[in-house]
PDB file of N, CA and C in Angstrom:
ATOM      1  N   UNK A   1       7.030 -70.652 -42.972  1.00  0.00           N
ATOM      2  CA  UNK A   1       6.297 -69.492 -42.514  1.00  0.00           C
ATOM      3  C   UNK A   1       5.658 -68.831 -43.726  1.00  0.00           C
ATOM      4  N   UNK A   2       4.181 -68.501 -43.473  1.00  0.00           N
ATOM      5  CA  UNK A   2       3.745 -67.863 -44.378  1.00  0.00           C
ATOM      6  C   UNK A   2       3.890 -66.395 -44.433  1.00  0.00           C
ATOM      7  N   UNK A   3       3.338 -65.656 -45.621  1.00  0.00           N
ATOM      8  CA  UNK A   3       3.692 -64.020 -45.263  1.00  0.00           C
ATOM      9  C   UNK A   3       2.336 -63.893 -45.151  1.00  0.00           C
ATOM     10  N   UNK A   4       1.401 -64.515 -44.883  1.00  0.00           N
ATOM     11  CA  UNK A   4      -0.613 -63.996 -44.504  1.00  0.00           C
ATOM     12  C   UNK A   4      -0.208 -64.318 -43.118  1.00  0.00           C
ATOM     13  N   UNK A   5       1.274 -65.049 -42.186  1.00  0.00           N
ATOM     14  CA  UNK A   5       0.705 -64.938 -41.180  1.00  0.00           C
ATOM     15  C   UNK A   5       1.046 -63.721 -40.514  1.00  0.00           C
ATOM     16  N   UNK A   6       1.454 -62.823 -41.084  1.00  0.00           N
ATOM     17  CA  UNK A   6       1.841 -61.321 -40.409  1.00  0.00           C
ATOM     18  C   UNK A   6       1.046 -60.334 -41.211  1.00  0.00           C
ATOM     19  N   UNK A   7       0.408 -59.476 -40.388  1.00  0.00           N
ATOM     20  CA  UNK A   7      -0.671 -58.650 -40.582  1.00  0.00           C
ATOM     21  C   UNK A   7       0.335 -57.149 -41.358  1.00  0.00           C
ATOM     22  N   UNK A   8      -0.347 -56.390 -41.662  1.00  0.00           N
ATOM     23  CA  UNK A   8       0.137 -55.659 -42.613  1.00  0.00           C
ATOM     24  C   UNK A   8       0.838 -54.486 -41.543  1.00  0.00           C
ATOM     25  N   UNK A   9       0.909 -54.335 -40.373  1.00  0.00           N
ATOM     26  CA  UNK A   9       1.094 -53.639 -39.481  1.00  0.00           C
ATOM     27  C   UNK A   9       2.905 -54.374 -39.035  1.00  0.00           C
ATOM     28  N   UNK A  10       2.995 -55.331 -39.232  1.00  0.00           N
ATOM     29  CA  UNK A  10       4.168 -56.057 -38.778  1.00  0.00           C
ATOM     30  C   UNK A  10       4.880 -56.162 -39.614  1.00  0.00           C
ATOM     31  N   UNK A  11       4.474 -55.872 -41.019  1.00  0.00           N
ATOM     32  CA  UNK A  11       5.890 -55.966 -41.899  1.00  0.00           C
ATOM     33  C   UNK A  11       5.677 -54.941 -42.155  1.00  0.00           C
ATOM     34  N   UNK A  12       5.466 -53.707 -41.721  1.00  0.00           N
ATOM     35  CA  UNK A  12       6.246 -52.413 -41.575  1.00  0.00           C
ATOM     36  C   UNK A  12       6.403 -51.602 -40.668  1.00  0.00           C
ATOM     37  N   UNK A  13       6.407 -51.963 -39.369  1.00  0.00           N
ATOM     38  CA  UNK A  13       7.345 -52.241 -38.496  1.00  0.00           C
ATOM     39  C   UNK A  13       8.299 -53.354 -38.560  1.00  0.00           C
ATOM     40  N   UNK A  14       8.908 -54.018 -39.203  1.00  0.00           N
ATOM     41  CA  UNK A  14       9.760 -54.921 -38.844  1.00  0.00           C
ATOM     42  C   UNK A  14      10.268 -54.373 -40.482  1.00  0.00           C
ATOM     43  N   UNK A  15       9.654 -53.648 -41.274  1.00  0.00           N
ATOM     44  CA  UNK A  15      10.449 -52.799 -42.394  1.00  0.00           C
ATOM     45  C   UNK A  15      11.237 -51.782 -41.859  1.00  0.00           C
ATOM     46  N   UNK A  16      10.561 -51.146 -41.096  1.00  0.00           N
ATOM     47  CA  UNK A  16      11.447 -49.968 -40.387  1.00  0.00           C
ATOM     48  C   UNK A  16      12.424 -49.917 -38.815  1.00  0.00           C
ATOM     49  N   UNK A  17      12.268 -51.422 -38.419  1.00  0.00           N
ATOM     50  CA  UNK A  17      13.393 -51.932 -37.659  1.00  0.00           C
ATOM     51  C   UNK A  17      14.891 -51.822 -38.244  1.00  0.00           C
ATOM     52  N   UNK A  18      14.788 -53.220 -39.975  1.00  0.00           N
ATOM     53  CA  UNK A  18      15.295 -52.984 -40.674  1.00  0.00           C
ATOM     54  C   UNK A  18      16.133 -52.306 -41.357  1.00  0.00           C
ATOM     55  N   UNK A  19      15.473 -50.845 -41.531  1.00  0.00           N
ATOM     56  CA  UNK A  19      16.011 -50.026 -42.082  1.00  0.00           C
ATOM     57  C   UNK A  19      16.788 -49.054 -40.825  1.00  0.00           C
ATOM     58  N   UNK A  20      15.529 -48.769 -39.620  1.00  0.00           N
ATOM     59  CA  UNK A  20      16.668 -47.891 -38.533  1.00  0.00           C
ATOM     60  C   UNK A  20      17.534 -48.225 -37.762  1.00  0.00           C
ATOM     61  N   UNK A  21      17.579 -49.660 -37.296  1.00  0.00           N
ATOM     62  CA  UNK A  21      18.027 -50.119 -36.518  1.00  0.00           C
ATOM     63  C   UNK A  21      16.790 -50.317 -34.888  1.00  0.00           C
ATOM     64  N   UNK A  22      17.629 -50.806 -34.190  1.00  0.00           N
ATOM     65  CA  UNK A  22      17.013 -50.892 -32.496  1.00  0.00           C
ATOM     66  C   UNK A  22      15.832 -50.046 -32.383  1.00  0.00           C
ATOM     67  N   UNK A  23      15.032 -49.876 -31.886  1.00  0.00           N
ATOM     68  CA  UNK A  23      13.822 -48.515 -31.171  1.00  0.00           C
ATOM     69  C   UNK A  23      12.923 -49.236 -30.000  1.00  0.00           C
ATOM     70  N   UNK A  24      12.439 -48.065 -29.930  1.00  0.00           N
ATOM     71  CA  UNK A  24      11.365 -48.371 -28.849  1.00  0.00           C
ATOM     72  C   UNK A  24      10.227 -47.948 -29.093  1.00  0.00           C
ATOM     73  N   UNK A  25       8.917 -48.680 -28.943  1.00  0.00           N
ATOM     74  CA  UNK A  25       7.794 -49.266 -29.307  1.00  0.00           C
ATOM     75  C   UNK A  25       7.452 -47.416 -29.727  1.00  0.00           C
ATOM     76  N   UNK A  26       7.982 -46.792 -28.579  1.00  0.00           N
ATOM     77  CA  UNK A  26       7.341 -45.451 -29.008  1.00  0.00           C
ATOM     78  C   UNK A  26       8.028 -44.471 -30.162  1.00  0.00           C
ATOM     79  N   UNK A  27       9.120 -44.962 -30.462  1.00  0.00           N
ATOM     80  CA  UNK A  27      10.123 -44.653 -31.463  1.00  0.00           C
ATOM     81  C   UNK A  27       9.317 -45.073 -33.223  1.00  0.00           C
ATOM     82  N   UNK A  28       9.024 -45.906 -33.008  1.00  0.00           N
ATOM     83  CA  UNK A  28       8.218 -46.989 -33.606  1.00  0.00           C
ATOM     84  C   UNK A  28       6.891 -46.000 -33.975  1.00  0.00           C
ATOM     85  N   UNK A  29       6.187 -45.952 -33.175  1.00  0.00           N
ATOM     86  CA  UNK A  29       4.931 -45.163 -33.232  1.00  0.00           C
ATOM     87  C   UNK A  29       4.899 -44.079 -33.915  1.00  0.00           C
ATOM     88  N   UNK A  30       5.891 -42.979 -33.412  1.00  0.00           N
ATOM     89  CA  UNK A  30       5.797 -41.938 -34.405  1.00  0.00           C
ATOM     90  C   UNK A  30       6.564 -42.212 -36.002  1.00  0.00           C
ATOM     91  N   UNK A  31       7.705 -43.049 -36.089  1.00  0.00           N
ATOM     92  CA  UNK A  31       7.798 -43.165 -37.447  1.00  0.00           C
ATOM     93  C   UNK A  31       7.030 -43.630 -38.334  1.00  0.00           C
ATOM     94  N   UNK A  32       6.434 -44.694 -38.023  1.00  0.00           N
ATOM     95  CA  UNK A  32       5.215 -45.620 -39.007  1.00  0.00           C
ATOM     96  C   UNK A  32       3.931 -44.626 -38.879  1.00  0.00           C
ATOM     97  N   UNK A  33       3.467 -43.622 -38.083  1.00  0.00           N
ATOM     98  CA  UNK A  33       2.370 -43.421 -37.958  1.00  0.00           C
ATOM     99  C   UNK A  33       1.347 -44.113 -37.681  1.00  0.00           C
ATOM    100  N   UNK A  34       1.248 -45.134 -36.593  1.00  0.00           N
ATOM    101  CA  UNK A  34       0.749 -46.344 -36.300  1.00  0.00           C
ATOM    102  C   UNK A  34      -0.001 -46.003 -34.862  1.00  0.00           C
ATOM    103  N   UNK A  35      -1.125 -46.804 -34.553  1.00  0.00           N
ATOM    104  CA  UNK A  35      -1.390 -46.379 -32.810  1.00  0.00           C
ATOM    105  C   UNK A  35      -0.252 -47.161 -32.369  1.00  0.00           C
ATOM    106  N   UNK A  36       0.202 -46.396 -30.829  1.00  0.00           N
ATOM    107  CA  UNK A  36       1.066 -47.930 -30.073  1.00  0.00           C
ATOM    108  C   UNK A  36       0.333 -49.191 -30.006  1.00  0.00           C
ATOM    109  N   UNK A  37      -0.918 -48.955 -29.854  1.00  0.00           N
ATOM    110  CA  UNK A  37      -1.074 -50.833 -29.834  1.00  0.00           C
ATOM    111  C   UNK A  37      -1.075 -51.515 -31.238  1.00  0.00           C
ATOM    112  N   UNK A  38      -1.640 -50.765 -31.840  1.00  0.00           N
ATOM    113  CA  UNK A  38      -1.323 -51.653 -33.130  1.00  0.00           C
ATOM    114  C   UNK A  38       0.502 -52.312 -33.703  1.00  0.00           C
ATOM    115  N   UNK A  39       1.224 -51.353 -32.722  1.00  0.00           N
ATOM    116  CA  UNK A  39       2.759 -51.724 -32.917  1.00  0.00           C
ATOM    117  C   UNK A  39       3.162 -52.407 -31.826  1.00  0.00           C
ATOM    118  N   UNK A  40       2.214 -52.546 -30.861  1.00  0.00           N
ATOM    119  CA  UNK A  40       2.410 -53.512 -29.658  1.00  0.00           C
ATOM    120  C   UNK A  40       2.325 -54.603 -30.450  1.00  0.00           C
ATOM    121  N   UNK A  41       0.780 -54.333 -31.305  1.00  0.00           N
ATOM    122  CA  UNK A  41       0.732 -56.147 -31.394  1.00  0.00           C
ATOM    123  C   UNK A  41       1.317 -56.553 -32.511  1.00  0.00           C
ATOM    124  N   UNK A  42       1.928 -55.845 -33.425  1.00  0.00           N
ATOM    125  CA  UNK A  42       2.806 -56.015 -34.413  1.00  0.00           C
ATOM    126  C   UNK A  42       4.308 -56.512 -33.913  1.00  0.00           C
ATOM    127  N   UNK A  43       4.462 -55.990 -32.629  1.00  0.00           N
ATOM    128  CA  UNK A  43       5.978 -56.546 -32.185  1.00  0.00           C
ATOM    129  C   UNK A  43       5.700 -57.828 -31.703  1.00  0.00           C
ATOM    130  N   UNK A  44       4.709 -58.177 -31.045  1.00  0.00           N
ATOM    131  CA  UNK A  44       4.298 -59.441 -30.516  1.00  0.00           C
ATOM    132  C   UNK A  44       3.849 -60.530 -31.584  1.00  0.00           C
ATOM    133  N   UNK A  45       3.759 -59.800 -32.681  1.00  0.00           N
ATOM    134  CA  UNK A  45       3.804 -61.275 -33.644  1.00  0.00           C
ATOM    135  C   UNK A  45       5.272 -60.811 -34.487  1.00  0.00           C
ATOM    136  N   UNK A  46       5.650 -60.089 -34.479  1.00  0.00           N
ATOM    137  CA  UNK A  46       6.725 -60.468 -35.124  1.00  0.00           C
ATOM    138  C   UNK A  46       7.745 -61.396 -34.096  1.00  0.00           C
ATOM    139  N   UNK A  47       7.817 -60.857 -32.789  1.00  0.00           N
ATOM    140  CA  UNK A  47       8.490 -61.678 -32.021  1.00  0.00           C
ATOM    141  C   UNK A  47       8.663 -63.390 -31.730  1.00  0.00           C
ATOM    142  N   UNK A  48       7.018 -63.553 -31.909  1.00  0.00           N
ATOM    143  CA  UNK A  48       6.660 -65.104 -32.570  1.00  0.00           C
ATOM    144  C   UNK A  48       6.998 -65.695 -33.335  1.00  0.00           C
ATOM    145  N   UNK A  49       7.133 -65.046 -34.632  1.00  0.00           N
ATOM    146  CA  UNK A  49       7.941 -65.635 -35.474  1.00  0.00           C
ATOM    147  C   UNK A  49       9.255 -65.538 -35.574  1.00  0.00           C
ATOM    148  N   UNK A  50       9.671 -64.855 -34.255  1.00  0.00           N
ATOM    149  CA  UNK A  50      11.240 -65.161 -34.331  1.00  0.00           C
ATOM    150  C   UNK A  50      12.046 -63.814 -35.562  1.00  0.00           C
ATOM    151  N   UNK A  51      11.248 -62.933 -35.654  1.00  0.00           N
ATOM    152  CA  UNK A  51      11.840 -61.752 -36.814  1.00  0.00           C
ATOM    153  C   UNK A  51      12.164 -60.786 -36.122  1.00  0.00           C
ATOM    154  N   UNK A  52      12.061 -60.352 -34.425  1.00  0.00           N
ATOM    155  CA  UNK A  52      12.702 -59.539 -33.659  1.00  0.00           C
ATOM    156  C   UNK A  52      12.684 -59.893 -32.454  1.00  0.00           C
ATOM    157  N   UNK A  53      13.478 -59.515 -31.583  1.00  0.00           N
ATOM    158  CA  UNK A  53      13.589 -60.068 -30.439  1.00  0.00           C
ATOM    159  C   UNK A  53      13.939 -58.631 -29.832  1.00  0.00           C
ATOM    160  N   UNK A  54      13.436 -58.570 -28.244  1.00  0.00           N
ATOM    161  CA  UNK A  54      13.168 -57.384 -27.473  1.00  0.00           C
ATOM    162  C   UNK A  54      14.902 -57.371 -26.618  1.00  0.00           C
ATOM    163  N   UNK A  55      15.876 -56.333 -26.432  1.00  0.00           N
ATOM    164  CA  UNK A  55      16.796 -56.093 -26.262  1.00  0.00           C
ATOM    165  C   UNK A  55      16.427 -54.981 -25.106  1.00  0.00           C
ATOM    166  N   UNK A  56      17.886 -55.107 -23.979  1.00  0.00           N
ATOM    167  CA  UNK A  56      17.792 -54.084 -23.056  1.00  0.00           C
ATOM    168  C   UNK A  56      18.204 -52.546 -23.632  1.00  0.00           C
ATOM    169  N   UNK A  57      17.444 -51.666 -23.128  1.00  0.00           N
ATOM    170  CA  UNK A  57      18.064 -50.207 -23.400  1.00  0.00           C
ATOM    171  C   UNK A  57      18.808 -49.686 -22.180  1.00  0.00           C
ATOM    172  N   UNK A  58      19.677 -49.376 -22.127  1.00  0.00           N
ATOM    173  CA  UNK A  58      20.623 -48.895 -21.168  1.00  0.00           C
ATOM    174  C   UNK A  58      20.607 -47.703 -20.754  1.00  0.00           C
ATOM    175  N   UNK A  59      19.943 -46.931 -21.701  1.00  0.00           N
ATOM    176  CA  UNK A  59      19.969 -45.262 -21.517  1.00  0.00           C
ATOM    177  C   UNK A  59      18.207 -45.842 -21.260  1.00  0.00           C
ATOM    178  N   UNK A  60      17.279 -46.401 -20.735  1.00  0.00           N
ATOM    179  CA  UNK A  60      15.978 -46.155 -20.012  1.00  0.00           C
ATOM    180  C   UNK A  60      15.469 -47.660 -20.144  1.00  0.00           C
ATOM    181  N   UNK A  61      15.819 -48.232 -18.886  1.00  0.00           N
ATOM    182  CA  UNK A  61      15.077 -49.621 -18.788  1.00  0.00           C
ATOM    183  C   UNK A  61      13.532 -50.072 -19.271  1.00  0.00           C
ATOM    184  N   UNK A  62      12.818 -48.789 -18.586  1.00  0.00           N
ATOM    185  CA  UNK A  62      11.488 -49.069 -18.743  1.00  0.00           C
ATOM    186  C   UNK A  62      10.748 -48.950 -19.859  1.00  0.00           C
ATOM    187  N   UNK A  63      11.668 -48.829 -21.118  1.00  0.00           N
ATOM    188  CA  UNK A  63      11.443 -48.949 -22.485  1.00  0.00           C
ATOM    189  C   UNK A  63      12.625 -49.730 -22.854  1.00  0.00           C
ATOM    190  N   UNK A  64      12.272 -50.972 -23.508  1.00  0.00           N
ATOM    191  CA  UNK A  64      13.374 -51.880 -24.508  1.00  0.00           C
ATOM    192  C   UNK A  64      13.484 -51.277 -25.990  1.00  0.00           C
ATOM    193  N   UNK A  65      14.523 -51.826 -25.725  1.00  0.00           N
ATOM    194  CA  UNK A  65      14.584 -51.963 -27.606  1.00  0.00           C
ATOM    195  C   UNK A  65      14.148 -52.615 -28.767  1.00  0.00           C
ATOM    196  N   UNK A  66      13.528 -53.139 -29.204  1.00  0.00           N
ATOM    197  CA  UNK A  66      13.656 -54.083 -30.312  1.00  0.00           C
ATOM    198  C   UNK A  66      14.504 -53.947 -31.397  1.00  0.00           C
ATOM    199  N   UNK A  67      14.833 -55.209 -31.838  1.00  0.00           N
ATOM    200  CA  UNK A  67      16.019 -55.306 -32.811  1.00  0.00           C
ATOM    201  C   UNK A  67      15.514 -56.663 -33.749  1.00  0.00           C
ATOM    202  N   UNK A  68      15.355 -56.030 -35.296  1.00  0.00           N
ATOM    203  CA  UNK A  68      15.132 -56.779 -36.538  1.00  0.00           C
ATOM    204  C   UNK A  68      16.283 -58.440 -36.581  1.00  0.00           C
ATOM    205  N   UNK A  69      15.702 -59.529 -36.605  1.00  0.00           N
ATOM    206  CA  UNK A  69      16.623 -60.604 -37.009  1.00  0.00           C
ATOM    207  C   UNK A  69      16.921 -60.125 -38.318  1.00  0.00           C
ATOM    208  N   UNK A  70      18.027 -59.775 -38.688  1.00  0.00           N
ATOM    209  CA  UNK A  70      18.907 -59.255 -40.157  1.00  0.00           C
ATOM    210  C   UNK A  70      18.304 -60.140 -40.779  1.00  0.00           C
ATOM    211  N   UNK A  71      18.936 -61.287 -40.898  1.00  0.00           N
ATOM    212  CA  UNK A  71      19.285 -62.724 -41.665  1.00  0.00           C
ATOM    213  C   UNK A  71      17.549 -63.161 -41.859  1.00  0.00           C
ATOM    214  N   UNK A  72      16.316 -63.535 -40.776  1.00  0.00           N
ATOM    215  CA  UNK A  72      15.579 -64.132 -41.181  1.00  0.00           C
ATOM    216  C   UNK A  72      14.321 -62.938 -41.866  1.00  0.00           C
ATOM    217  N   UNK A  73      14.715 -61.959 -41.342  1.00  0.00           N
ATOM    218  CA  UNK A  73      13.886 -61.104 -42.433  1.00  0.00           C
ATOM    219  C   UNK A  73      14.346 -60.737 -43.343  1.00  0.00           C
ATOM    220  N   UNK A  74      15.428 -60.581 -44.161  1.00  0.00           N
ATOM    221  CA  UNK A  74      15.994 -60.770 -45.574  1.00  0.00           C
ATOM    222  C   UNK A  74      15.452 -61.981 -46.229  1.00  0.00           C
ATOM    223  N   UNK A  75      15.386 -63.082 -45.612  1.00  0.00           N
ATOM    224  CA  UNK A  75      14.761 -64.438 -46.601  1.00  0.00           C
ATOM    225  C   UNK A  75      13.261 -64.115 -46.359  1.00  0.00           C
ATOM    226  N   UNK A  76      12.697 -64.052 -45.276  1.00  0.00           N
ATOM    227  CA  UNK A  76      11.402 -63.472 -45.483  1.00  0.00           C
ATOM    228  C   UNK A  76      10.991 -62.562 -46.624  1.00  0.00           C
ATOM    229  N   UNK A  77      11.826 -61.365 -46.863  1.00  0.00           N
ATOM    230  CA  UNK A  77      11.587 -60.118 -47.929  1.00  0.00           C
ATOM    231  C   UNK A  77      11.645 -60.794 -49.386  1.00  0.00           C
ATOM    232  N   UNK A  78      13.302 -61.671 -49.106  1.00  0.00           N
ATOM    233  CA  UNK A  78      13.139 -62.279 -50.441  1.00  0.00           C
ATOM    234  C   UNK A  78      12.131 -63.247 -51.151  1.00  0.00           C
ATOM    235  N   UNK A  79      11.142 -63.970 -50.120  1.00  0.00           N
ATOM    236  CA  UNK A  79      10.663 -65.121 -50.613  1.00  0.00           C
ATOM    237  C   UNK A  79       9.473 -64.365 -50.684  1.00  0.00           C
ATOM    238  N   UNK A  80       8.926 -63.488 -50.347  1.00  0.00           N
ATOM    239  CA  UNK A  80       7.494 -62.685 -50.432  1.00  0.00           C
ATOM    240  C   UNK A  80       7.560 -61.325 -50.918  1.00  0.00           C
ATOM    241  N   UNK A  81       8.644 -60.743 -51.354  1.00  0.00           N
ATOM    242  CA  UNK A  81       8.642 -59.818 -52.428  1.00  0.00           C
ATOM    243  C   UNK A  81       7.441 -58.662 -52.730  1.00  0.00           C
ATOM    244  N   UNK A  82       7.084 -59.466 -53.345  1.00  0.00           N
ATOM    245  CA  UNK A  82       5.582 -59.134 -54.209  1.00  0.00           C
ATOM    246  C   UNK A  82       4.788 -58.514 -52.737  1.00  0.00           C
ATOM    247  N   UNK A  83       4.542 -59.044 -51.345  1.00  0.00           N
ATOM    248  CA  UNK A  83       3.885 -58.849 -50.543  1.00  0.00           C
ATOM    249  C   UNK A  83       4.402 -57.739 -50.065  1.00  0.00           C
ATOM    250  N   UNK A  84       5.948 -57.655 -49.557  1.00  0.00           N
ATOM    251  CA  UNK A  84       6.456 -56.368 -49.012  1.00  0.00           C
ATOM    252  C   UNK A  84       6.017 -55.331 -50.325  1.00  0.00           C
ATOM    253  N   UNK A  85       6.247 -55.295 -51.268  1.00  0.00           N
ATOM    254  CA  UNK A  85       6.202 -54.113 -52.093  1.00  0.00           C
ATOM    255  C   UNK A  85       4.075 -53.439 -52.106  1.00  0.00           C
ATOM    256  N   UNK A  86       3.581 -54.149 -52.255  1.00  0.00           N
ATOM    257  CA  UNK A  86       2.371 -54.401 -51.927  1.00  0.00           C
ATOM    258  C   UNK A  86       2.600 -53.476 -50.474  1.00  0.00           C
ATOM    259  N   UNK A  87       2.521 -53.792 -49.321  1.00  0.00           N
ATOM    260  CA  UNK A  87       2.276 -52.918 -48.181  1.00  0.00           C
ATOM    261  C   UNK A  87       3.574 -51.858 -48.119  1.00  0.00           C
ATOM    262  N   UNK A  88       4.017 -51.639 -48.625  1.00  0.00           N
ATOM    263  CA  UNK A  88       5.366 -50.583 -48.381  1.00  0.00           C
ATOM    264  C   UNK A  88       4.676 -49.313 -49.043  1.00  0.00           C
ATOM    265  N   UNK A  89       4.472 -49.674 -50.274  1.00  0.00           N
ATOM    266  CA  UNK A  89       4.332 -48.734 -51.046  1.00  0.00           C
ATOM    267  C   UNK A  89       2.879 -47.330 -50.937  1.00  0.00           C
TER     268      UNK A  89
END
């Protein structure tokens, strides 16, 4: 996996999965300061690559959760470095 194939919108949302844990797309929205669709389509490619996967919320169905793969976005961070620090900062 490359890190050009995730747009600069998806590795920070999937930075701030990371760091908060679970949310919802609209949880999402106001922390990153992002439109929702741009974090729509940031969850939908991160989901592609298998770096989060959409979880039930129990306290309101009609919003999920998403939840960061720990493990494959740590080797992601580690092997592209230079790229996360680049859009984080």
């Amino acid at each position: 996996m490359s890190s050009f194939e995730l747009p600069r919108s998806a590795i920070i949302v999937l930075d701030r999965l990371q760091n908060d844990g679970p949310m919802t797309p609209k949880d999402i929205t106001s922390k990153v300061d992002l439109a929702p669709r741009t974090v729509s389509f940031a969850l939908r490619k991160l989901m592609g690559q298998k770096l989060c996967k959409k979880i039930p919320n129990l306290r309101d169905m009609r919003q999920p959760l998403y939840q960061a793969d720990s493990e494959r976005a740590r080797e992601l961070r580690m092997k592209y470095e230079h790229v996360f620090r680049q859009v984080l900062m």
